[in-house]
N, C-alpha and C. Protein backbone atom coordinates (compact mmCIF):
# COMPACT_ATOMS: atom_id res chain seq x y z
N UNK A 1 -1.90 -24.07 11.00
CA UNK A 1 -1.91 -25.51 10.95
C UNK A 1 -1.76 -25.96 9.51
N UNK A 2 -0.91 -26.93 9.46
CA UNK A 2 -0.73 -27.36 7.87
C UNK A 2 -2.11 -28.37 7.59
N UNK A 3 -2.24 -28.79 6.46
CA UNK A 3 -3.09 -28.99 5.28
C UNK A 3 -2.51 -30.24 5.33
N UNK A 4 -3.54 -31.60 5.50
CA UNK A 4 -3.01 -32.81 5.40
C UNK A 4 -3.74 -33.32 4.21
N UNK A 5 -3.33 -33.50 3.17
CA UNK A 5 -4.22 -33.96 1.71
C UNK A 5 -4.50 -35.64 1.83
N UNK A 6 -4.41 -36.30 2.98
CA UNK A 6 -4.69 -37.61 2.96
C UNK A 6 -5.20 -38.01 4.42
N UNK A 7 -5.69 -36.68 4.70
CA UNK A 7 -6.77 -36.70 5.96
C UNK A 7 -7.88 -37.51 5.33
N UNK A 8 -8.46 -38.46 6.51
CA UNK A 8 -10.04 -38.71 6.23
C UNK A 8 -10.53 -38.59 7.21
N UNK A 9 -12.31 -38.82 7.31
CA UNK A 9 -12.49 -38.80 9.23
C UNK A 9 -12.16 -40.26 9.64
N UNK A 10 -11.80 -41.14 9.08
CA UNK A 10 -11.24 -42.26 9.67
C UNK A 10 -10.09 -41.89 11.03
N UNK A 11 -9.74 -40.80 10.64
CA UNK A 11 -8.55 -40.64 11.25
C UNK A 11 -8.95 -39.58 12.93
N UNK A 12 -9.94 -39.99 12.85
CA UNK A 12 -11.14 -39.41 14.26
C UNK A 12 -11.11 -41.01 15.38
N UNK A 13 -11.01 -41.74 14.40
CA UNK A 13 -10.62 -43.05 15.03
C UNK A 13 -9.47 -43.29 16.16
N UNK A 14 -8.12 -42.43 15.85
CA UNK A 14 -6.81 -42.57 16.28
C UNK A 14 -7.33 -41.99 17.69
N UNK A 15 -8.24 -41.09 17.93
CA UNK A 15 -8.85 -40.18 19.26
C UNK A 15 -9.78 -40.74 19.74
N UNK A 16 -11.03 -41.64 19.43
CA UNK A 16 -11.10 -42.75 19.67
C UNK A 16 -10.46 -43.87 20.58
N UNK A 17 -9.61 -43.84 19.79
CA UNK A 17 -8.66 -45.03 20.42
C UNK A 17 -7.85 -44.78 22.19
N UNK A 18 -7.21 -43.37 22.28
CA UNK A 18 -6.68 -42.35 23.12
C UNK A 18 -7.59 -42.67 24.19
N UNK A 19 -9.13 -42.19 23.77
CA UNK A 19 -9.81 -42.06 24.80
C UNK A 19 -10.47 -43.31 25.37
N UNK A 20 -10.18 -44.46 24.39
CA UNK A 20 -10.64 -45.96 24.60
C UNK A 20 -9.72 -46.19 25.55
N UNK A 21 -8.78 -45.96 25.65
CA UNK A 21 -7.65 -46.67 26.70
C UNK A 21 -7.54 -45.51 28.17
N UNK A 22 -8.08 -44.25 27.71
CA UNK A 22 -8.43 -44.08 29.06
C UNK A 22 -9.13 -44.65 30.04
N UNK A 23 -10.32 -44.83 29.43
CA UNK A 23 -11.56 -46.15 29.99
C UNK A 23 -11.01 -46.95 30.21
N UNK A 24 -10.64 -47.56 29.45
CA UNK A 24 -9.56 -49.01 30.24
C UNK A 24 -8.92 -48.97 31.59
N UNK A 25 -7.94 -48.22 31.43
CA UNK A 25 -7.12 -47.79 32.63
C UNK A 25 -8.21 -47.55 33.59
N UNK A 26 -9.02 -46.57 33.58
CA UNK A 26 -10.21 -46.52 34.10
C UNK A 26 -10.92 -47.82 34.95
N UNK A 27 -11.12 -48.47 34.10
CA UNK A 27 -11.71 -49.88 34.72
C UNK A 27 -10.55 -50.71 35.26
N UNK A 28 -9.70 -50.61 34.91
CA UNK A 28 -8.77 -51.33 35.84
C UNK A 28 -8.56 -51.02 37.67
N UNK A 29 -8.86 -49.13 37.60
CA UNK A 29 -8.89 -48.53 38.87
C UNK A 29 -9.83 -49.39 39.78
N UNK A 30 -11.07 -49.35 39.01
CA UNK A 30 -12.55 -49.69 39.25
C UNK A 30 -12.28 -50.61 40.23
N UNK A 31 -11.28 -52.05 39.54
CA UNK A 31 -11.52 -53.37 40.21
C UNK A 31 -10.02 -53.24 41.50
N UNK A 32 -8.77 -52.32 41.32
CA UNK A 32 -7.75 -52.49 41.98
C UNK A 32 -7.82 -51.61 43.07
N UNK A 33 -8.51 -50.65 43.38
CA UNK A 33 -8.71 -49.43 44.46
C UNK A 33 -10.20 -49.77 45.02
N UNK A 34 -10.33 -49.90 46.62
CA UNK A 34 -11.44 -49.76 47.39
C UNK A 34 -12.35 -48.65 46.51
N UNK A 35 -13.30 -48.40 46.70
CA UNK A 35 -14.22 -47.29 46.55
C UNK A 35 -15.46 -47.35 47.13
N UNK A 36 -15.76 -47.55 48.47
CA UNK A 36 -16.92 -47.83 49.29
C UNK A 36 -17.85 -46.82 49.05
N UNK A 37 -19.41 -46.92 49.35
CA UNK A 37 -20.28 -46.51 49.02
C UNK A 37 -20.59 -45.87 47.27
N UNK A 38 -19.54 -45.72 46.38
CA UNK A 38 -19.61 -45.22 45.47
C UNK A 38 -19.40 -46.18 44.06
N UNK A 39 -19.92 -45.84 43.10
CA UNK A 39 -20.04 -47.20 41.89
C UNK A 39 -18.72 -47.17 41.37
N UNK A 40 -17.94 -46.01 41.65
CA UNK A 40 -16.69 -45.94 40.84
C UNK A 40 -15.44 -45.07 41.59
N UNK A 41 -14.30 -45.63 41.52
CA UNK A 41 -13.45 -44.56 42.55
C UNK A 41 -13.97 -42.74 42.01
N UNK A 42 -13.13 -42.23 42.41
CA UNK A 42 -12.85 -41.23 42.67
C UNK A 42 -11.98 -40.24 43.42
N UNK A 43 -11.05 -39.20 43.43
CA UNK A 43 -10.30 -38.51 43.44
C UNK A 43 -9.85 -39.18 44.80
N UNK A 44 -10.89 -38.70 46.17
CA UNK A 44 -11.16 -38.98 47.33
C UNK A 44 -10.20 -40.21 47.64
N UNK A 45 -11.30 -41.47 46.95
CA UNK A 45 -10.84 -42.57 47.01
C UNK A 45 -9.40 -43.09 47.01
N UNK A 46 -8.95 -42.47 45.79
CA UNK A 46 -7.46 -42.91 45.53
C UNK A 46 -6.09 -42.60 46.12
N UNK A 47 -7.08 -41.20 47.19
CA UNK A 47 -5.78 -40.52 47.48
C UNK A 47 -6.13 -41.11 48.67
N UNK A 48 -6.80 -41.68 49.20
CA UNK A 48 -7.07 -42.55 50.77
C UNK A 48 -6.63 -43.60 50.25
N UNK A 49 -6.27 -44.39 49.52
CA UNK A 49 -6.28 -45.72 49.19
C UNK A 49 -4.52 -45.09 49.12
N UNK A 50 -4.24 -44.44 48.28
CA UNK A 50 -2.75 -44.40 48.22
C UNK A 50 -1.70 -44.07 49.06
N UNK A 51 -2.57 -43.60 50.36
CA UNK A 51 -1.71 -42.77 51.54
C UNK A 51 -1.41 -43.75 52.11
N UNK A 52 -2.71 -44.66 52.14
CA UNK A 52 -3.00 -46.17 53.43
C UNK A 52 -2.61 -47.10 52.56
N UNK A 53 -2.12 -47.67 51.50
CA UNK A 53 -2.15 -48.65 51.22
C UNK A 53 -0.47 -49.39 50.91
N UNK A 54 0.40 -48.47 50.71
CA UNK A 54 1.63 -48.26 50.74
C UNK A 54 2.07 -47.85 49.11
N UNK A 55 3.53 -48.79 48.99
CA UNK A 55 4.11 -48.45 47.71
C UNK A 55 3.50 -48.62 46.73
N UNK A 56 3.16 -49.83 46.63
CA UNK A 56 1.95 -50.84 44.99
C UNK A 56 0.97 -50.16 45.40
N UNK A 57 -0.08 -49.65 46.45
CA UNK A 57 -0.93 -48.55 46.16
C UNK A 57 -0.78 -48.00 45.59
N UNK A 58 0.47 -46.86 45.81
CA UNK A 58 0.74 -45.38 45.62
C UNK A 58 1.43 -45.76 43.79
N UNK A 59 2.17 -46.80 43.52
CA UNK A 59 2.56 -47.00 41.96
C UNK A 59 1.45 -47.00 40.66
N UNK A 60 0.14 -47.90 41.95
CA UNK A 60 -0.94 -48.35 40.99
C UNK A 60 -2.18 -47.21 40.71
N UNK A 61 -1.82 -46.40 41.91
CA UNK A 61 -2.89 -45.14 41.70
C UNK A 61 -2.33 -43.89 40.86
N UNK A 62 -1.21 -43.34 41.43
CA UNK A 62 0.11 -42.91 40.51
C UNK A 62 0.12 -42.96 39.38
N UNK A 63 0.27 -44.16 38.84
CA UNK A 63 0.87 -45.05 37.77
C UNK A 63 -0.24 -44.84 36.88
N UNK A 64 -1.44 -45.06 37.47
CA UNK A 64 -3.17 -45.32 36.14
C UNK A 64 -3.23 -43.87 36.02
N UNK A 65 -3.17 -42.91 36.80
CA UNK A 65 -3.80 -41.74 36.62
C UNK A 65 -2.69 -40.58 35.94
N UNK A 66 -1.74 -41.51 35.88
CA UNK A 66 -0.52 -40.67 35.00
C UNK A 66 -0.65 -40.91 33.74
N UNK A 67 -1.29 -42.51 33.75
CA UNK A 67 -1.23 -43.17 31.88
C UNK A 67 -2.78 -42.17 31.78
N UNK A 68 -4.11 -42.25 32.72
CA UNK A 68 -5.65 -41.91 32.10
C UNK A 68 -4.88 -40.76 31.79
N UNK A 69 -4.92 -40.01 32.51
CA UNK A 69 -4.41 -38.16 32.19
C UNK A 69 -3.60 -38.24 30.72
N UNK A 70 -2.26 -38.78 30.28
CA UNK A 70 -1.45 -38.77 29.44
C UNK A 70 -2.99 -39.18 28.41
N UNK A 71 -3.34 -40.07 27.91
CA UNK A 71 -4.68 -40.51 27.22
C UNK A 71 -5.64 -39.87 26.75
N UNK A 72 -6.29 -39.30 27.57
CA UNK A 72 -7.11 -38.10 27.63
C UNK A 72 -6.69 -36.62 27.44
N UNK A 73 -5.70 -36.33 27.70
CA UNK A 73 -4.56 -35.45 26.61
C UNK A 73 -4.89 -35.79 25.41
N UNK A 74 -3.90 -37.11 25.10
CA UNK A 74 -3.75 -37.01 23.90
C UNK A 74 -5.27 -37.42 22.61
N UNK A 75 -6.57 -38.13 23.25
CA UNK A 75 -7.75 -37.85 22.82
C UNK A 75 -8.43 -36.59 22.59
N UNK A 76 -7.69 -35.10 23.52
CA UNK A 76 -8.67 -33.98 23.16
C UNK A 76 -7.25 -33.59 21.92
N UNK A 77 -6.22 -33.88 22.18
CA UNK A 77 -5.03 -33.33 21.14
C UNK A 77 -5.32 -33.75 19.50
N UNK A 78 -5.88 -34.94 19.29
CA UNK A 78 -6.21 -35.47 18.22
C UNK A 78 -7.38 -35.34 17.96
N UNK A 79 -8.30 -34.54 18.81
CA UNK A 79 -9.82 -34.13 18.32
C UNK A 79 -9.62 -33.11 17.63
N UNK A 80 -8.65 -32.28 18.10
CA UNK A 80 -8.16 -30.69 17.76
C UNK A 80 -7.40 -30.67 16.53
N UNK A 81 -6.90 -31.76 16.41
CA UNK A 81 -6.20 -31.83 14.90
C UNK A 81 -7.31 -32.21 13.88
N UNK A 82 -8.10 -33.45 14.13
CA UNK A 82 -9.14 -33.89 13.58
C UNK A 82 -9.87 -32.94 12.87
N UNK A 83 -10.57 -32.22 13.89
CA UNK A 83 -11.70 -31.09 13.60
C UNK A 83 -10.95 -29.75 13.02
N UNK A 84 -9.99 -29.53 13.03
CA UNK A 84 -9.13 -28.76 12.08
C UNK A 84 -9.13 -28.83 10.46
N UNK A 85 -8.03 -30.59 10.42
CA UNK A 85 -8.23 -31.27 9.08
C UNK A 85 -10.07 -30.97 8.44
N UNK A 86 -10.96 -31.51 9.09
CA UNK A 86 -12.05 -31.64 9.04
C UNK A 86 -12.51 -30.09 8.45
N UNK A 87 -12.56 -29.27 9.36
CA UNK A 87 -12.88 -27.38 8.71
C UNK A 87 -11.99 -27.66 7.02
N UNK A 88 -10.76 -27.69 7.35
CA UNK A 88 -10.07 -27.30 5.65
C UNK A 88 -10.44 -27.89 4.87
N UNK A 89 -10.98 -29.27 4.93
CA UNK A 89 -11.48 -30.29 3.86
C UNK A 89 -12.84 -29.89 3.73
N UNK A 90 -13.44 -29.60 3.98
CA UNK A 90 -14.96 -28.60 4.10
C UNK A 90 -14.89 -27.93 3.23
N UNK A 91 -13.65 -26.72 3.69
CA UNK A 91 -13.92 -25.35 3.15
C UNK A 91 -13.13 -26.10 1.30
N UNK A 92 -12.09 -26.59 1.14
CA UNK A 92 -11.38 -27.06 0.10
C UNK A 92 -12.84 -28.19 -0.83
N UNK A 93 -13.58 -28.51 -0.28
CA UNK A 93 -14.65 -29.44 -1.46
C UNK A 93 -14.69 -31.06 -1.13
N UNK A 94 -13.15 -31.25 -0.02
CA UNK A 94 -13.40 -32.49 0.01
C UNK A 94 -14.45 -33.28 0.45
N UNK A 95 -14.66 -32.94 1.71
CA UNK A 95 -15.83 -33.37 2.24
C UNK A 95 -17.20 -33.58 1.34
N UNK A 96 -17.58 -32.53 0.25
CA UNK A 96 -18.19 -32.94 -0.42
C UNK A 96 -18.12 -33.77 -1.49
N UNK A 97 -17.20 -34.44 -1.72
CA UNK A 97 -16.62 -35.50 -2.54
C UNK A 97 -16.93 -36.88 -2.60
N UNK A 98 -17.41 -36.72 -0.87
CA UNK A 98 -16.96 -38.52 -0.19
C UNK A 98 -19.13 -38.60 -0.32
N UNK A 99 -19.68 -37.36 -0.21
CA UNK A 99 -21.02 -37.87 -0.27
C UNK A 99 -21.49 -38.46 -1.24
N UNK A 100 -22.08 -39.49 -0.97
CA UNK A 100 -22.79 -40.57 -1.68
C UNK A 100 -22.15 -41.44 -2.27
N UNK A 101 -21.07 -41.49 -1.95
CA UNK A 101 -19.36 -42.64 -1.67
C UNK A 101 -19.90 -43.60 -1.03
N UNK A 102 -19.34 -44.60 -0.88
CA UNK A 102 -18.93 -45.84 0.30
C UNK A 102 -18.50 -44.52 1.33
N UNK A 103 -17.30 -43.67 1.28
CA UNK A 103 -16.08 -42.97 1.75
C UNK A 103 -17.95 -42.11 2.78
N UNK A 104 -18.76 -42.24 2.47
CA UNK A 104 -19.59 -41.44 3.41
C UNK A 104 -19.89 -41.90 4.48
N UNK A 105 -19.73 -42.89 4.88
CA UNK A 105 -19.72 -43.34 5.57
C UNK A 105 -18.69 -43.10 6.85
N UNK A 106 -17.85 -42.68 6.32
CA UNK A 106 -16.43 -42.54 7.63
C UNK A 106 -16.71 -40.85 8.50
N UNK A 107 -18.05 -40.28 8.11
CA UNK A 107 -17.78 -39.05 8.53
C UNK A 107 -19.12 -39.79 9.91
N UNK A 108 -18.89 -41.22 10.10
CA UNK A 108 -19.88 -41.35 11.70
C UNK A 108 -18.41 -41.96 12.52
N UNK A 109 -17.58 -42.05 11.78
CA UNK A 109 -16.33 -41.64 13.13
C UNK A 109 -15.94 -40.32 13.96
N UNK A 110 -16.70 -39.14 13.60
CA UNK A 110 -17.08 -37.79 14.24
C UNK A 110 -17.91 -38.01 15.30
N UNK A 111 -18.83 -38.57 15.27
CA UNK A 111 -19.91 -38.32 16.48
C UNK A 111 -19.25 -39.58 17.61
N UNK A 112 -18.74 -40.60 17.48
CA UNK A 112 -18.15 -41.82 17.99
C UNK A 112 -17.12 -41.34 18.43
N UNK A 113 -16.27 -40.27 18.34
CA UNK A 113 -15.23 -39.64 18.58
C UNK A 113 -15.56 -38.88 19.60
N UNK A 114 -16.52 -37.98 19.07
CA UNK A 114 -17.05 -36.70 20.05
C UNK A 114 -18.10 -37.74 21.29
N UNK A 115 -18.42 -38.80 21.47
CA UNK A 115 -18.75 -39.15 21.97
C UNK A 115 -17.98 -39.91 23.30
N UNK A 116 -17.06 -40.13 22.64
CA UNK A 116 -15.78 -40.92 23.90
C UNK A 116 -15.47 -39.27 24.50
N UNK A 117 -15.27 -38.43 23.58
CA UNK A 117 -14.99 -37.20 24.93
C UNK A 117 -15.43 -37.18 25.80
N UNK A 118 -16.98 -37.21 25.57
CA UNK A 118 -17.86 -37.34 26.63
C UNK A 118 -17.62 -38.29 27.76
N UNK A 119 -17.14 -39.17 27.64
CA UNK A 119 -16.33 -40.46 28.67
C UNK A 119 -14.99 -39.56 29.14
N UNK A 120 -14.44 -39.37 28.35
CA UNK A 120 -13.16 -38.80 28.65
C UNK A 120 -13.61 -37.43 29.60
N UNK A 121 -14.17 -36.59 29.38
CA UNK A 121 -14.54 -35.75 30.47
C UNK A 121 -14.68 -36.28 31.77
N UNK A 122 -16.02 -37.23 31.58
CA UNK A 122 -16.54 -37.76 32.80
C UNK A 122 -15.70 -38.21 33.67
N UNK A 123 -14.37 -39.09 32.61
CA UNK A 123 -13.43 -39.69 34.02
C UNK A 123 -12.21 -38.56 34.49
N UNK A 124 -11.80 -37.81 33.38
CA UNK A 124 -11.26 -37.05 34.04
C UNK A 124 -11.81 -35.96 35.40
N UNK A 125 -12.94 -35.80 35.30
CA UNK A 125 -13.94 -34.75 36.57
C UNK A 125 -13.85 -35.89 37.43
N UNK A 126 -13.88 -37.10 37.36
CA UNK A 126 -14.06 -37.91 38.68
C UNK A 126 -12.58 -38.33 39.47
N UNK A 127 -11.59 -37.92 38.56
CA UNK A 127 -10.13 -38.55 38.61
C UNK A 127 -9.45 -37.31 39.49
N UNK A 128 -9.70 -36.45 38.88
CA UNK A 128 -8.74 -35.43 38.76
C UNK A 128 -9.43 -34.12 39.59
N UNK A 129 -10.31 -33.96 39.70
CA UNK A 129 -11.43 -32.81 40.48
C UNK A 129 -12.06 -33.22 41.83
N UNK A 130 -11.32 -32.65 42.73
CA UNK A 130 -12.22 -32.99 44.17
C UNK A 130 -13.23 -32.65 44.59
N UNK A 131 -14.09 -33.58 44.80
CA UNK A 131 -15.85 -33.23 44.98
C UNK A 131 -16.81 -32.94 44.30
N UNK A 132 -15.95 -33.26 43.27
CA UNK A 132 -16.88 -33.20 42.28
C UNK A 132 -18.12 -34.12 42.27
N UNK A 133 -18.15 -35.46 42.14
CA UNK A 133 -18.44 -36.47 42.75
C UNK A 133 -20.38 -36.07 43.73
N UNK A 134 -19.81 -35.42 44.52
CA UNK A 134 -20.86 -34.46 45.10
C UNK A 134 -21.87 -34.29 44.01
N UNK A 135 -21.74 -33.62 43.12
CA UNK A 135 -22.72 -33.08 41.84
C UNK A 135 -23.26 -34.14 40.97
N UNK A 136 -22.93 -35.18 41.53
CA UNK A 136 -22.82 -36.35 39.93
C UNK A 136 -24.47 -36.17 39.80
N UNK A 137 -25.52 -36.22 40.68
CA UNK A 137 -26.51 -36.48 40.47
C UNK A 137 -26.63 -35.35 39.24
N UNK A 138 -26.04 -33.69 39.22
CA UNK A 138 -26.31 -32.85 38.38
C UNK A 138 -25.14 -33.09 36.76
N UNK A 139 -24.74 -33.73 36.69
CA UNK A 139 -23.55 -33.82 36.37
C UNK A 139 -24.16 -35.24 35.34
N UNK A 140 -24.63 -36.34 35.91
CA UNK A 140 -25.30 -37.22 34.68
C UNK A 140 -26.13 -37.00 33.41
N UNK A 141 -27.46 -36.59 34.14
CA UNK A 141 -28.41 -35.60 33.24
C UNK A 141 -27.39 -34.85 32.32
N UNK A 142 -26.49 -34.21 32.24
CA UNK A 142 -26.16 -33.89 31.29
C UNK A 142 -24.95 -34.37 30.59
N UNK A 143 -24.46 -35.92 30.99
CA UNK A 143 -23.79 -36.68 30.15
C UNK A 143 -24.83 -37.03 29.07
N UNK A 144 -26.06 -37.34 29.82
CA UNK A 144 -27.05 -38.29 29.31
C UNK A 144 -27.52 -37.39 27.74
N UNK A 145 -27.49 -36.06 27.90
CA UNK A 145 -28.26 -34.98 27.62
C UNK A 145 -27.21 -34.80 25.78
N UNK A 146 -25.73 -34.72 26.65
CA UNK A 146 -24.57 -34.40 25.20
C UNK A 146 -25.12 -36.04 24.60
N UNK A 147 -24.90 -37.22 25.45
CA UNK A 147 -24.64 -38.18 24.41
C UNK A 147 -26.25 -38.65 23.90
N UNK A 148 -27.23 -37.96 23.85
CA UNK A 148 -28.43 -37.86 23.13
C UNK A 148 -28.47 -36.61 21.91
N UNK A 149 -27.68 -35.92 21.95
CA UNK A 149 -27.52 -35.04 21.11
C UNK A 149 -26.41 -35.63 19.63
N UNK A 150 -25.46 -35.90 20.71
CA UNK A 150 -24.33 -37.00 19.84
C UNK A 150 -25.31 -37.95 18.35
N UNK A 151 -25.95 -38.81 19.36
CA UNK A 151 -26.87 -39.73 19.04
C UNK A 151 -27.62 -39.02 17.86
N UNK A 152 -28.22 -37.94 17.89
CA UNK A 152 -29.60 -37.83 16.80
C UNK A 152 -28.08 -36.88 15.86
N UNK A 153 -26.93 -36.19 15.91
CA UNK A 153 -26.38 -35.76 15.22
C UNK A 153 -25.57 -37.14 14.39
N UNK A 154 -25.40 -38.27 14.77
CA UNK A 154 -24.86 -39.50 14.16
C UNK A 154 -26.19 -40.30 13.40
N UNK A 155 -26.94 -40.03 13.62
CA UNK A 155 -28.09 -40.77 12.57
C UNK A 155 -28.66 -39.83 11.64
N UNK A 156 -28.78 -38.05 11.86
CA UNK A 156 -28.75 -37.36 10.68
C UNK A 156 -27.72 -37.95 9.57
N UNK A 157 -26.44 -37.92 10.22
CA UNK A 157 -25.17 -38.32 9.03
C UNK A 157 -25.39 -39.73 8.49
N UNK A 158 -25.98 -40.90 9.22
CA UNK A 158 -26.61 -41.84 8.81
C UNK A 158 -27.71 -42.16 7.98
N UNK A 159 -28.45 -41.37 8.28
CA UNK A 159 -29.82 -40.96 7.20
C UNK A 159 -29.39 -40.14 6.01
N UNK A 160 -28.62 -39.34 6.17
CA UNK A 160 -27.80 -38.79 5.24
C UNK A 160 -27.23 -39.41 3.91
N UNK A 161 -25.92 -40.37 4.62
CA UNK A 161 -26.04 -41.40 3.54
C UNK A 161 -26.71 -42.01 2.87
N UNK A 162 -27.85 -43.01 3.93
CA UNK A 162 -28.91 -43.69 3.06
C UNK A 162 -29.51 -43.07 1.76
N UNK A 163 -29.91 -41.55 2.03
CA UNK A 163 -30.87 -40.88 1.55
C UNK A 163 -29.89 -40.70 -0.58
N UNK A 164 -28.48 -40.47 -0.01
CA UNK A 164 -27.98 -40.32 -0.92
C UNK A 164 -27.69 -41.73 -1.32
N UNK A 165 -27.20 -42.94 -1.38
CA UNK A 165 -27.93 -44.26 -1.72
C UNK A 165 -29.08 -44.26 -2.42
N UNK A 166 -29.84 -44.20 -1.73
CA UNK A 166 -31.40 -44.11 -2.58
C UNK A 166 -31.67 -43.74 -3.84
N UNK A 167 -30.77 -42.13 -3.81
CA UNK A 167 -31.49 -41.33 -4.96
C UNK A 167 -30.16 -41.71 -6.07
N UNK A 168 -28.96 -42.20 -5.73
CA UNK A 168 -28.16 -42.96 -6.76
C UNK A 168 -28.60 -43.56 -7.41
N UNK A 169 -29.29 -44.72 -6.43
CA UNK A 169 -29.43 -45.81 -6.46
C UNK A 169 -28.66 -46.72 -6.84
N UNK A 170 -27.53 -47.08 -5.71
CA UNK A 170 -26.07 -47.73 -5.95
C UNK A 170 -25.63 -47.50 -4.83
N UNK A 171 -24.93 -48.36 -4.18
CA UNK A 171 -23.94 -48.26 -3.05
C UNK A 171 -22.59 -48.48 -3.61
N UNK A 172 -21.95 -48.10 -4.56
CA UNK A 172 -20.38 -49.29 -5.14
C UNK A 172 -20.28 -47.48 -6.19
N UNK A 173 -20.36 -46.68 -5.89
CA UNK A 173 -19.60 -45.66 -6.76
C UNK A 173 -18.69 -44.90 -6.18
């Protein structure tokens, strides 16, 4: 993998974004496809809704789960580049450069990143995996579980900063 010298973790944002518009699409399913007894379609759902519902069914179920899938691709594709850039700038000093920067701040677009995966998983297992759905009760607990981990690993890097703030004493260097 090549060496991008004008990587930042800002750029954890662009995967972010990927996996923001999966959700979208996502919620669009939510309100345009039946999904009885259940809070949110699912695999089941769409492929009953698309058999029975005709063409604009079959375009609109088709159609979302071709753009979520394409999305969610390209959110784990740009995590993988991300966290790449991220190792070489590590191992090269950059990363230690940006601490106690303003620039320290951009390394809580990592956990905000790694955190939409966590979305991005979830809808892809409900989209794309039959029966899964079945498990959700086992299957929350440990959304709940990564994005509490997420959580106390994004306020270390938060406390982090502060801490280096403090002992500056300066935010503007």
């Amino acid at each position: 993998m090549q060496k991008s010298t004008s990587w930042s973790p800002l750029h954890f944002l662009a995967a972010l974004g990927a996996g923001g518009m999966s959700v979208t699409f996502f919620m669009f399913l939510i309100f345009w496809t039946p999904h009885p007894g259940r809070s949110i379609p699912v695999f089941e759902d769409l492929m009953a809704y698309a058999s029975t519902g005709g063409t604009i069914a079959q375009v609109v179920v088709y159609g979302t789960m071709l753009v979520i899938g394409w999305m969610i691709i390209k959110h784990f594709q740009l995590m993988w580049w991300n966290w790449r850039q991220y190792s070489m700038a590590k191992a090269d000093g950059r990363i230690d450069k940006m601490l106690g920067t303003n620039a320290h701040t951009q390394l809580l677009a990592m956990p905000l990143a790694t955190a939409m995966s966590v979305n991005a998983l979830f809808i892809a297992g409900a989209l794309f995996v039959p029966g899964l759905w079945a498990n959700v009760e086992y299957l929350l607990p440990l959304a709940l579980v990564a994005f509490l981990i997420i959580g106390v690993w994004a306020l270390r890097l938060y406390f982090d900063f502060v801490a280096q703030v403090f002992h500056k004493k300066s935010f503007n260097k």
